[in-house]
C-alpha atoms as a PDB file:
ATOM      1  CA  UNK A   1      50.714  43.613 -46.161  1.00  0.00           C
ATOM      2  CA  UNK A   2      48.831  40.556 -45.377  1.00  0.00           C
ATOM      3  CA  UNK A   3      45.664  40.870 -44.535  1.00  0.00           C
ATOM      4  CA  UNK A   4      42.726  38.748 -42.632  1.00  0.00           C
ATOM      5  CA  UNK A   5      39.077  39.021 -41.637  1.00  0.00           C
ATOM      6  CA  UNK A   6      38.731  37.965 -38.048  1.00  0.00           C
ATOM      7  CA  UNK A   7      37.254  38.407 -34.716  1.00  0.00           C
ATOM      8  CA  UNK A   8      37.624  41.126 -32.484  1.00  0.00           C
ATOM      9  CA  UNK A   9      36.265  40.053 -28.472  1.00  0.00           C
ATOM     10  CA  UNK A  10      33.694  42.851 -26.819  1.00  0.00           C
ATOM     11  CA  UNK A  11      30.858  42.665 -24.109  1.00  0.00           C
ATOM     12  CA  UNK A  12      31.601  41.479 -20.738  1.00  0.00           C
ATOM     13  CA  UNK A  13      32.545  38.620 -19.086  1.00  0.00           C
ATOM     14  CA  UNK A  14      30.798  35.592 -19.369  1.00  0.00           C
ATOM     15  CA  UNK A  15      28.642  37.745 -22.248  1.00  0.00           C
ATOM     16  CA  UNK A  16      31.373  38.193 -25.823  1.00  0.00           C
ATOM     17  CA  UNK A  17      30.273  40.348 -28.801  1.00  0.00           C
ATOM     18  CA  UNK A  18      31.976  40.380 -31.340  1.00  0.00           C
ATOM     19  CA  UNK A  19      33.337  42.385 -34.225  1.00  0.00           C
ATOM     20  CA  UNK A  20      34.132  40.788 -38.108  1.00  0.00           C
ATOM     21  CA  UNK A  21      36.780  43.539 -38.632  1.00  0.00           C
ATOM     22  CA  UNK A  22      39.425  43.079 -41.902  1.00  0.00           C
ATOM     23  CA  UNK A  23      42.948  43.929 -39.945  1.00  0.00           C
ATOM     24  CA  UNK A  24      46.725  43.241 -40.176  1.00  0.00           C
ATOM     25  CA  UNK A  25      47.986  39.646 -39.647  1.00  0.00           C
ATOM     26  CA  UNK A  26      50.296  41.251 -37.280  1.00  0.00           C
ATOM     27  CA  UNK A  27      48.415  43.194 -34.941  1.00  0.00           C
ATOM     28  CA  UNK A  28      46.990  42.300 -31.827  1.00  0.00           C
ATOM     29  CA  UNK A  29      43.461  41.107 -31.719  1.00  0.00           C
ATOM     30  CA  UNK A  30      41.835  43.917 -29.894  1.00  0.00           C
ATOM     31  CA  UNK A  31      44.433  46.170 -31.721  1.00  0.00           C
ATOM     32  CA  UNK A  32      43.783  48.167 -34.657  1.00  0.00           C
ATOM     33  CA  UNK A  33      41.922  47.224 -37.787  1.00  0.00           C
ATOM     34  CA  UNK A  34      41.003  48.858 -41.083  1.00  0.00           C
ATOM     35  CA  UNK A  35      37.628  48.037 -41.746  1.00  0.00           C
ATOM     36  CA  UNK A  36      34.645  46.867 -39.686  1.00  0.00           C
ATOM     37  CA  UNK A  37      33.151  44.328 -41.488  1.00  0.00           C
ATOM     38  CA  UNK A  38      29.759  43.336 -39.091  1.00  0.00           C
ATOM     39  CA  UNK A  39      28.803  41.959 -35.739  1.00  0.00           C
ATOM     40  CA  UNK A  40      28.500  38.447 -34.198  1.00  0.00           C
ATOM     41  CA  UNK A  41      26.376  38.130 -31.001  1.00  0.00           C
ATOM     42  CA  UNK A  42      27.079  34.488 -30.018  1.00  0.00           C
ATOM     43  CA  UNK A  43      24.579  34.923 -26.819  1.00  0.00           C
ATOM     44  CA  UNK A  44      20.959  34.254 -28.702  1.00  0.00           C
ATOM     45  CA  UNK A  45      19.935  30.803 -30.262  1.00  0.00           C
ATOM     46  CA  UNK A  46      20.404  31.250 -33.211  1.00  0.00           C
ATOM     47  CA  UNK A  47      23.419  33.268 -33.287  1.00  0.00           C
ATOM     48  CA  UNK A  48      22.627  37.073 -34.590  1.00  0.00           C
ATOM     49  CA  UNK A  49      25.004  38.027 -37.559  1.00  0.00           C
ATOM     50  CA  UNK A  50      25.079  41.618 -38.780  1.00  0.00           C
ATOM     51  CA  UNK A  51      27.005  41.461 -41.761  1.00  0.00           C
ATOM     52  CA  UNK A  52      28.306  44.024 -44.676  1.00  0.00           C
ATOM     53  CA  UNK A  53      28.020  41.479 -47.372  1.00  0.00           C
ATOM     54  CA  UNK A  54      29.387  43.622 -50.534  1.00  0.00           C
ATOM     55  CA  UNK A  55      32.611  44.556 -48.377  1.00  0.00           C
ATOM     56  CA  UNK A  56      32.905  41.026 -46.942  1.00  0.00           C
ATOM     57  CA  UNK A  57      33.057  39.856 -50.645  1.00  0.00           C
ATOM     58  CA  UNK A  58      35.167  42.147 -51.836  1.00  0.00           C
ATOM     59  CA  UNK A  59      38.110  41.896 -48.929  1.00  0.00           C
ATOM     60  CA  UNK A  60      37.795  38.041 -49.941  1.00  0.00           C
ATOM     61  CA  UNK A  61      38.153  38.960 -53.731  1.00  0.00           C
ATOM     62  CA  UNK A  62      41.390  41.137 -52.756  1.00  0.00           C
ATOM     63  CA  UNK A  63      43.352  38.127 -51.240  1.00  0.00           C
ATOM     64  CA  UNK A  64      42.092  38.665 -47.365  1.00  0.00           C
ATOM     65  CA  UNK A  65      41.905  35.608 -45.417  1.00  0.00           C
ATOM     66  CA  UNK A  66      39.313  34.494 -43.088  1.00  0.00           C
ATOM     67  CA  UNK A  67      40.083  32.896 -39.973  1.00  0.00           C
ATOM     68  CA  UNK A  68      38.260  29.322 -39.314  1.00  0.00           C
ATOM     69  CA  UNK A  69      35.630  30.849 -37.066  1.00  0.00           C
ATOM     70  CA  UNK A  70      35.490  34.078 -39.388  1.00  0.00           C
ATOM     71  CA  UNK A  71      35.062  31.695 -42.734  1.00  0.00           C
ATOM     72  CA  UNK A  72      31.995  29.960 -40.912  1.00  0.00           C
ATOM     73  CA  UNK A  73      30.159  33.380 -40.493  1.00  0.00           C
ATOM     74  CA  UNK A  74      31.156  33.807 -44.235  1.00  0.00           C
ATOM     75  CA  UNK A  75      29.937  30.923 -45.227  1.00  0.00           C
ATOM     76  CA  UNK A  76      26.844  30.863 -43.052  1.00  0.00           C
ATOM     77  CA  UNK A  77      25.803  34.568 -44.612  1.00  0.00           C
ATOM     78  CA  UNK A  78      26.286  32.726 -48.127  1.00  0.00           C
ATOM     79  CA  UNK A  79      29.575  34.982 -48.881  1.00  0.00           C
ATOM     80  CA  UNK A  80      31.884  32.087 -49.836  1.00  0.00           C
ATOM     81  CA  UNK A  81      29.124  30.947 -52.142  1.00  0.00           C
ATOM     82  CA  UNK A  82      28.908  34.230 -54.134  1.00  0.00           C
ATOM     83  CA  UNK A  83      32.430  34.286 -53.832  1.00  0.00           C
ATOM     84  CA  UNK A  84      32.595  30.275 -55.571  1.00  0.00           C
ATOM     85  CA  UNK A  85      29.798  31.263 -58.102  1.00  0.00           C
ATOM     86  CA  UNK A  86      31.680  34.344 -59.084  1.00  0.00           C
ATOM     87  CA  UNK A  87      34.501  32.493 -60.051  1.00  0.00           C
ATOM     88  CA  UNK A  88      33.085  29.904 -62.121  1.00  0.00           C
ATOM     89  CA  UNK A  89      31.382  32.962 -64.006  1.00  0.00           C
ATOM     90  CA  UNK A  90      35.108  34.010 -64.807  1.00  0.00           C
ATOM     91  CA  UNK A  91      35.893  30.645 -65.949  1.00  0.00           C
ATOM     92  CA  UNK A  92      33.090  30.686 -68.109  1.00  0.00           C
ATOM     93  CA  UNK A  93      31.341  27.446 -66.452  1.00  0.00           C
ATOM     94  CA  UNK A  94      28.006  29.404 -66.354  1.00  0.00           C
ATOM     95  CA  UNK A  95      26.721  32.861 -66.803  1.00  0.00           C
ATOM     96  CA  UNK A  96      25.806  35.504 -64.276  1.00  0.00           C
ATOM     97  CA  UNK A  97      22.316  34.663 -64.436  1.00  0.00           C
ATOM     98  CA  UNK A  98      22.859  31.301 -63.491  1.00  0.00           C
ATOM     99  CA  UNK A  99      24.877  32.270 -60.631  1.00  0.00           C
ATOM    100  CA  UNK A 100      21.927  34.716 -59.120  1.00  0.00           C
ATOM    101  CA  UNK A 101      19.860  31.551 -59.658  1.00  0.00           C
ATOM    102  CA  UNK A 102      21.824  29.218 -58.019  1.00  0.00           C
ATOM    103  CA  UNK A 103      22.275  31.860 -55.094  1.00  0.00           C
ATOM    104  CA  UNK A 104      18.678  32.765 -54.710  1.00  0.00           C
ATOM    105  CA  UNK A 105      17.638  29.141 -54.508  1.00  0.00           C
ATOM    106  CA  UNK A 106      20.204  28.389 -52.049  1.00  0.00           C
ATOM    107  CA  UNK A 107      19.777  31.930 -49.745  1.00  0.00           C
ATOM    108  CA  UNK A 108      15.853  30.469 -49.871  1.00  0.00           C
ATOM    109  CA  UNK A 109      16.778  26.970 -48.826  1.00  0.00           C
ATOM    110  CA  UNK A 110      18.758  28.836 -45.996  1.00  0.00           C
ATOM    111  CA  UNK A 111      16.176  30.656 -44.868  1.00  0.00           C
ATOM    112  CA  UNK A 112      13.724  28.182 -44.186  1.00  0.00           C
ATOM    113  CA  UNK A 113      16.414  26.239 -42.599  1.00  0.00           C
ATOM    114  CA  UNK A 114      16.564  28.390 -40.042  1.00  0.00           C
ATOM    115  CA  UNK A 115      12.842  29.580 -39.877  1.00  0.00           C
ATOM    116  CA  UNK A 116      12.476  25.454 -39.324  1.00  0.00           C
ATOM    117  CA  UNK A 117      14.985  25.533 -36.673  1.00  0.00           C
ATOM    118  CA  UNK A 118      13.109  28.650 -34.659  1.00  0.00           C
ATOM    119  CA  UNK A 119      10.129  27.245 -34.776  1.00  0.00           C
ATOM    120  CA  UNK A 120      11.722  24.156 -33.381  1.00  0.00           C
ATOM    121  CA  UNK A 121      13.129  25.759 -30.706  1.00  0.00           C
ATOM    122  CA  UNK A 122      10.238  27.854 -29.810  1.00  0.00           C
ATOM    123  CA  UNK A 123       7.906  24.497 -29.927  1.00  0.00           C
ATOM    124  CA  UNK A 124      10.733  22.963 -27.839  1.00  0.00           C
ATOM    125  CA  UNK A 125      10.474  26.032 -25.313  1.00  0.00           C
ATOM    126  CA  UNK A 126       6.665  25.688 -25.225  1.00  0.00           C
ATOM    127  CA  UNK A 127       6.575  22.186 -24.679  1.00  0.00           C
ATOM    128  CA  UNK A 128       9.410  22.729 -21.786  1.00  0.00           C
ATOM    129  CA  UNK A 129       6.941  25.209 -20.493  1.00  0.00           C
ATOM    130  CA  UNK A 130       3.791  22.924 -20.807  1.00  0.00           C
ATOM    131  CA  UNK A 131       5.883  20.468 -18.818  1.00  0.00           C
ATOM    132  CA  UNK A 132       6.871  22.734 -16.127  1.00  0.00           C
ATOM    133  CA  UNK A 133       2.997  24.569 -15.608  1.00  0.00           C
ATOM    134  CA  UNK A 134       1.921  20.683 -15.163  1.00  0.00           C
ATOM    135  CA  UNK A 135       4.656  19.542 -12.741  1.00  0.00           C
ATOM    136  CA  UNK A 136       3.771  23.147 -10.849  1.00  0.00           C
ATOM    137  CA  UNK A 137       0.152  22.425 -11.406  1.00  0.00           C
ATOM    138  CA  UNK A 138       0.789  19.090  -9.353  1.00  0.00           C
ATOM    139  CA  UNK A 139       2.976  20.631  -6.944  1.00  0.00           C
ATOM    140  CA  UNK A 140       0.512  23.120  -6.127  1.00  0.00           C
ATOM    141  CA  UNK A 141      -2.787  20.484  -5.821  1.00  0.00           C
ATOM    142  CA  UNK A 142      -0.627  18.329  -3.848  1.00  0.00           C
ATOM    143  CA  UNK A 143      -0.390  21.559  -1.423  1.00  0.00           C
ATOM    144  CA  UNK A 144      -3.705  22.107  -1.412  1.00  0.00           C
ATOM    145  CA  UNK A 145      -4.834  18.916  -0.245  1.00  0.00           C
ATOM    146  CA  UNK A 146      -2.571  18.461   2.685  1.00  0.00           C
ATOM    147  CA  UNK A 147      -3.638  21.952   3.635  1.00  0.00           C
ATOM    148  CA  UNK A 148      -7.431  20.894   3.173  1.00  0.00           C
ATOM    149  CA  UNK A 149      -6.492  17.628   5.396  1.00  0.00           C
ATOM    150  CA  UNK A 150      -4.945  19.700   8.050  1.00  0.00           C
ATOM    151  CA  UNK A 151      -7.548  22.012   7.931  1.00  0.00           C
ATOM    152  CA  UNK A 152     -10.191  18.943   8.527  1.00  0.00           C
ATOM    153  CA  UNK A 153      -7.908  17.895  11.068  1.00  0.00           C
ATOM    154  CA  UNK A 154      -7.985  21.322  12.763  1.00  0.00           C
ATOM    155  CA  UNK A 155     -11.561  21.202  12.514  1.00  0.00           C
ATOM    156  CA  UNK A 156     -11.981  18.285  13.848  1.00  0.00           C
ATOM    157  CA  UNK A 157      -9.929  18.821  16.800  1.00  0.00           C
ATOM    158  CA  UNK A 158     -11.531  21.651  17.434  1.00  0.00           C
ATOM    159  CA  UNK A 159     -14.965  20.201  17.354  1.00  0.00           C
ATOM    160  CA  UNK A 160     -13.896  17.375  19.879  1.00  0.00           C
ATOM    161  CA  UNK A 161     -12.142  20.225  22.048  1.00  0.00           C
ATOM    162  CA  UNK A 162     -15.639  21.707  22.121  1.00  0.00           C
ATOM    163  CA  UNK A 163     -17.270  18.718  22.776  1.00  0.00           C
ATOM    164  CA  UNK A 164     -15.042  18.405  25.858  1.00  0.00           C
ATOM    165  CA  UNK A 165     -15.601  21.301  26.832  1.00  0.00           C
ATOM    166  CA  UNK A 166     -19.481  21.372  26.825  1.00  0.00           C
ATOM    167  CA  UNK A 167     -19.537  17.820  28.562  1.00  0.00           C
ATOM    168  CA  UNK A 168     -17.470  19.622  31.451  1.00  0.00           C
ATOM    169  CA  UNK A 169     -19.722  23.122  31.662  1.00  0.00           C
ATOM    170  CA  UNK A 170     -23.012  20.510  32.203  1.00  0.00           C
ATOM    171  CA  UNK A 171     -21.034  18.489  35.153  1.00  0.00           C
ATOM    172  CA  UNK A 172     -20.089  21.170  36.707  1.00  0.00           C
ATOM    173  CA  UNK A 173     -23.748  22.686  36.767  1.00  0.00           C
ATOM    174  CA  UNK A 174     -24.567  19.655  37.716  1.00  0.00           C
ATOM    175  CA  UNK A 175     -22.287  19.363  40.855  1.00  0.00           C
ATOM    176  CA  UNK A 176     -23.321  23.295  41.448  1.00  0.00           C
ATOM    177  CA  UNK A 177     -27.210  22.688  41.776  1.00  0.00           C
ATOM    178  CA  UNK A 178     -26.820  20.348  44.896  1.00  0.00           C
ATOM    179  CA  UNK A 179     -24.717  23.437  46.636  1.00  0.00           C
ATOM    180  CA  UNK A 180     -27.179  26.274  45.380  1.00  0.00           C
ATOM    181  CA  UNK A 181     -30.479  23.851  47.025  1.00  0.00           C
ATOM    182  CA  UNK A 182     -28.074  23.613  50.290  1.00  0.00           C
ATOM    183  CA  UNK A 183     -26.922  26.876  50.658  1.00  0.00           C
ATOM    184  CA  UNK A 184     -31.019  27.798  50.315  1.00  0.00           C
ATOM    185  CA  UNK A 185     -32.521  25.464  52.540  1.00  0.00           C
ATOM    186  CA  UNK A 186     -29.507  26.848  54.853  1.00  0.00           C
ATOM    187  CA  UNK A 187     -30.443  30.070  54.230  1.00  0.00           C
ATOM    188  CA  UNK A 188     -34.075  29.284  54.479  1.00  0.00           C
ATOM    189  CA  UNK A 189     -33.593  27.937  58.224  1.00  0.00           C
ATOM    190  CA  UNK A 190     -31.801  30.708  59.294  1.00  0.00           C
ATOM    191  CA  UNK A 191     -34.225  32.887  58.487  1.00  0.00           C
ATOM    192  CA  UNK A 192     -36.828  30.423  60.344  1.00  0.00           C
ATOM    193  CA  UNK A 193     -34.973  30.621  63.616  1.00  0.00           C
ATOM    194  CA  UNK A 194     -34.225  34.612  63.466  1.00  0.00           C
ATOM    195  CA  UNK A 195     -37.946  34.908  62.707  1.00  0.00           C
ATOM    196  CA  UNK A 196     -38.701  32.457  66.081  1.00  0.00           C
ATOM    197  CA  UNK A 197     -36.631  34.462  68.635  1.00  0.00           C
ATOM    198  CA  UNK A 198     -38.641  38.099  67.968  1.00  0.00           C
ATOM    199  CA  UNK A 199     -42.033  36.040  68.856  1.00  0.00           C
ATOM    200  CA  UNK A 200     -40.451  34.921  71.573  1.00  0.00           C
ATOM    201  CA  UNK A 201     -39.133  37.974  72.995  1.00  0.00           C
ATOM    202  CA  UNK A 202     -42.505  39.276  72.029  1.00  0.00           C
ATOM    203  CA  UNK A 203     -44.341  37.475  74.452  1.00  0.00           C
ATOM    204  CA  UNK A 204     -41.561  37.531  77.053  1.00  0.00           C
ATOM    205  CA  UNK A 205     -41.725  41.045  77.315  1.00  0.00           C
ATOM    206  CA  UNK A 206     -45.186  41.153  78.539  1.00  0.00           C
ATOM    207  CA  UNK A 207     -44.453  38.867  81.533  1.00  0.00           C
ATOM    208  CA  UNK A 208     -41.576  41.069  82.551  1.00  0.00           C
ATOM    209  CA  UNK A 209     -43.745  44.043  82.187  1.00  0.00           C
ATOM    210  CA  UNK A 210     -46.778  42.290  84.781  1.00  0.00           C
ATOM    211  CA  UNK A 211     -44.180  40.790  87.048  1.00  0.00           C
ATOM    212  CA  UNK A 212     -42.773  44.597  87.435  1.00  0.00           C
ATOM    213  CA  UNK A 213     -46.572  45.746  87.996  1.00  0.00           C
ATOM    214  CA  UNK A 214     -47.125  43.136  90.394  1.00  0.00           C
ATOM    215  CA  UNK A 215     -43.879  44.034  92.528  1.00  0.00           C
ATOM    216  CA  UNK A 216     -45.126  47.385  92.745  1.00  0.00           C
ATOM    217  CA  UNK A 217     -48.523  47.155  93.384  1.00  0.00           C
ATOM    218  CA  UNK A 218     -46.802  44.866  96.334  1.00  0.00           C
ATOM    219  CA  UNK A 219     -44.936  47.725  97.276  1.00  0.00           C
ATOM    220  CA  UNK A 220     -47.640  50.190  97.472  1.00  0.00           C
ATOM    221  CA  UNK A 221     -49.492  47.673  99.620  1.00  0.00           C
ATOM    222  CA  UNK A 222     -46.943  47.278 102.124  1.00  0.00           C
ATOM    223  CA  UNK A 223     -46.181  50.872 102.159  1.00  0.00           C
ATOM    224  CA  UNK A 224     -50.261  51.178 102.873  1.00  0.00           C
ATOM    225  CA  UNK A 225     -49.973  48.686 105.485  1.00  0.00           C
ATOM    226  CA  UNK A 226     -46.876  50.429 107.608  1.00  0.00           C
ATOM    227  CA  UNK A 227     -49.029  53.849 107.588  1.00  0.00           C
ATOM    228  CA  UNK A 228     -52.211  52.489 108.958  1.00  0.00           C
ATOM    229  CA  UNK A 229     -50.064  50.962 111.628  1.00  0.00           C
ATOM    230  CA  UNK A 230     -47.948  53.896 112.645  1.00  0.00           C
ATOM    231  CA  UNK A 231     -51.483  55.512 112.447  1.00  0.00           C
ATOM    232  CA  UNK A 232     -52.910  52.922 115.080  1.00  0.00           C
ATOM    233  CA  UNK A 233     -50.452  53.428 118.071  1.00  0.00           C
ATOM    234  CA  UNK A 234     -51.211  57.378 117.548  1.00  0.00           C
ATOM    235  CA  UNK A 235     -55.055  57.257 118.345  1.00  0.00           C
ATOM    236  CA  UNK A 236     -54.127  54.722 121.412  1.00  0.00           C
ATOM    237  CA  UNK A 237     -52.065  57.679 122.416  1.00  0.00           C
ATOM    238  CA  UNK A 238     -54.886  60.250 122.157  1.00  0.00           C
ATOM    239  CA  UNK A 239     -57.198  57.585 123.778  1.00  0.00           C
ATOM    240  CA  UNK A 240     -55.080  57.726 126.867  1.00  0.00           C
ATOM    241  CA  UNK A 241     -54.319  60.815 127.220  1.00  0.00           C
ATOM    242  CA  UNK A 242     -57.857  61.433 127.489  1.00  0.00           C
END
């Protein structure tokens, strides 16, 4: 039975995880396997590899073949290179000592290879960041002056409305003073001439009252005058009867 070490597709869409799994050349890819071998999570920069390195080796040492995309995970993890170095041990081209040393100097060089490129990409990210607080930075002062501007402008309007607006409060006291010193000198006159008719019906009532006593003190007189006359014809009477 020929075997392989390949991928096996998890996750979601538009999100894969996979699986390093050793499995039959003939079954299907999300079929069955015999042996998980680690875990590849593509979505991350760099890549996250979880990786049983001892197994990995030894399926490799049996005869298992790696896919392409499955030997590049080997290979990044350093299992091809143990793999080479144990070889040339059997061949006698160096000793097992020399083969840790070789491995340890190279699993070194790897590391900093990546620590270099994560600090790369984290500077990269910062600087992206720097550039993006500064172009929001502008963004946000250019705001703030045209809302300063319109806020002078506002102001200004508003001090011009209210310049207007006191101009037209003094005309129009202005034009109401005249009216006020009419209406009082109207007023004033009225009460003048309301005042003159009560003196005059003052003193008119008076002459009424003497020309009344002067009618009837001409009544009383003629009223006088017809008795003493009726009296006179009387005593002729008497006169000649005697």
């Amino acid at each position: 039975m020929a075997v392989k070490i390949r991928l096996q597709r998890h996750g979601k869409k538009g999100k894969p995880f996979y699986w390093l799994i050793a499995a039959d050349s003939t079954a299907k890819r999300d079929g069955r396997y015999i042996q998980k071998l680690g875990t590849y999570n593509p979505n991350s920069n760099p890549a996250i590899i979880n990786l049983n390195f001892e197994e990995s080796l030894k399926w490799l040492n049996n005869g298992a073949q790696p896919t392409n995309t499955a030997r590049a995970i080997l290979s990044y993890e350093g299992v091809m290179l143990q793999k080479h170095l144990l070889d040339g041990v059997k061949k006698g081209a160096f000793d097992e000592k020399e083969a840790e040393k070789r491995f340890e100097q190279w699993k070194k060089e790897k590391q900093e290879k990546i620590q270099s490129k994560v600090d790369k990409l984290q500077k990269d990210a910062e600087e992206k960041n720097k550039v993006r607080l500064q172009k929001e930075k502008e963004i946000s002062d250019k705001q703030l002056a045209k809302a300063e501007e319109a806020s002078q402008e506002t102001a200004a309007e508003a001090n011009t409305q209210d310049d207007a607006n006191s101009k037209s409060d003094a005309t129009e006291t202005n034009s109401e003073t005249p009216s006020q010193e009419a209406k009082t000198d109207e007023s004033s006159e009225e009460a003048t001439t309301e005042k003159e008719p009560t003196k005059a019906t003052e003193t008119e009532a008076p002459k009424e009252v003497k020309a009344q006593e002067v009618k009837e003190t001409k009544a009383e007189n003629s009223t006088q005058e017809e008795g003493k006359t009726e009296e006179a014809p009387k005593e002729t009477k008497t006169e000649d009867t005697k």
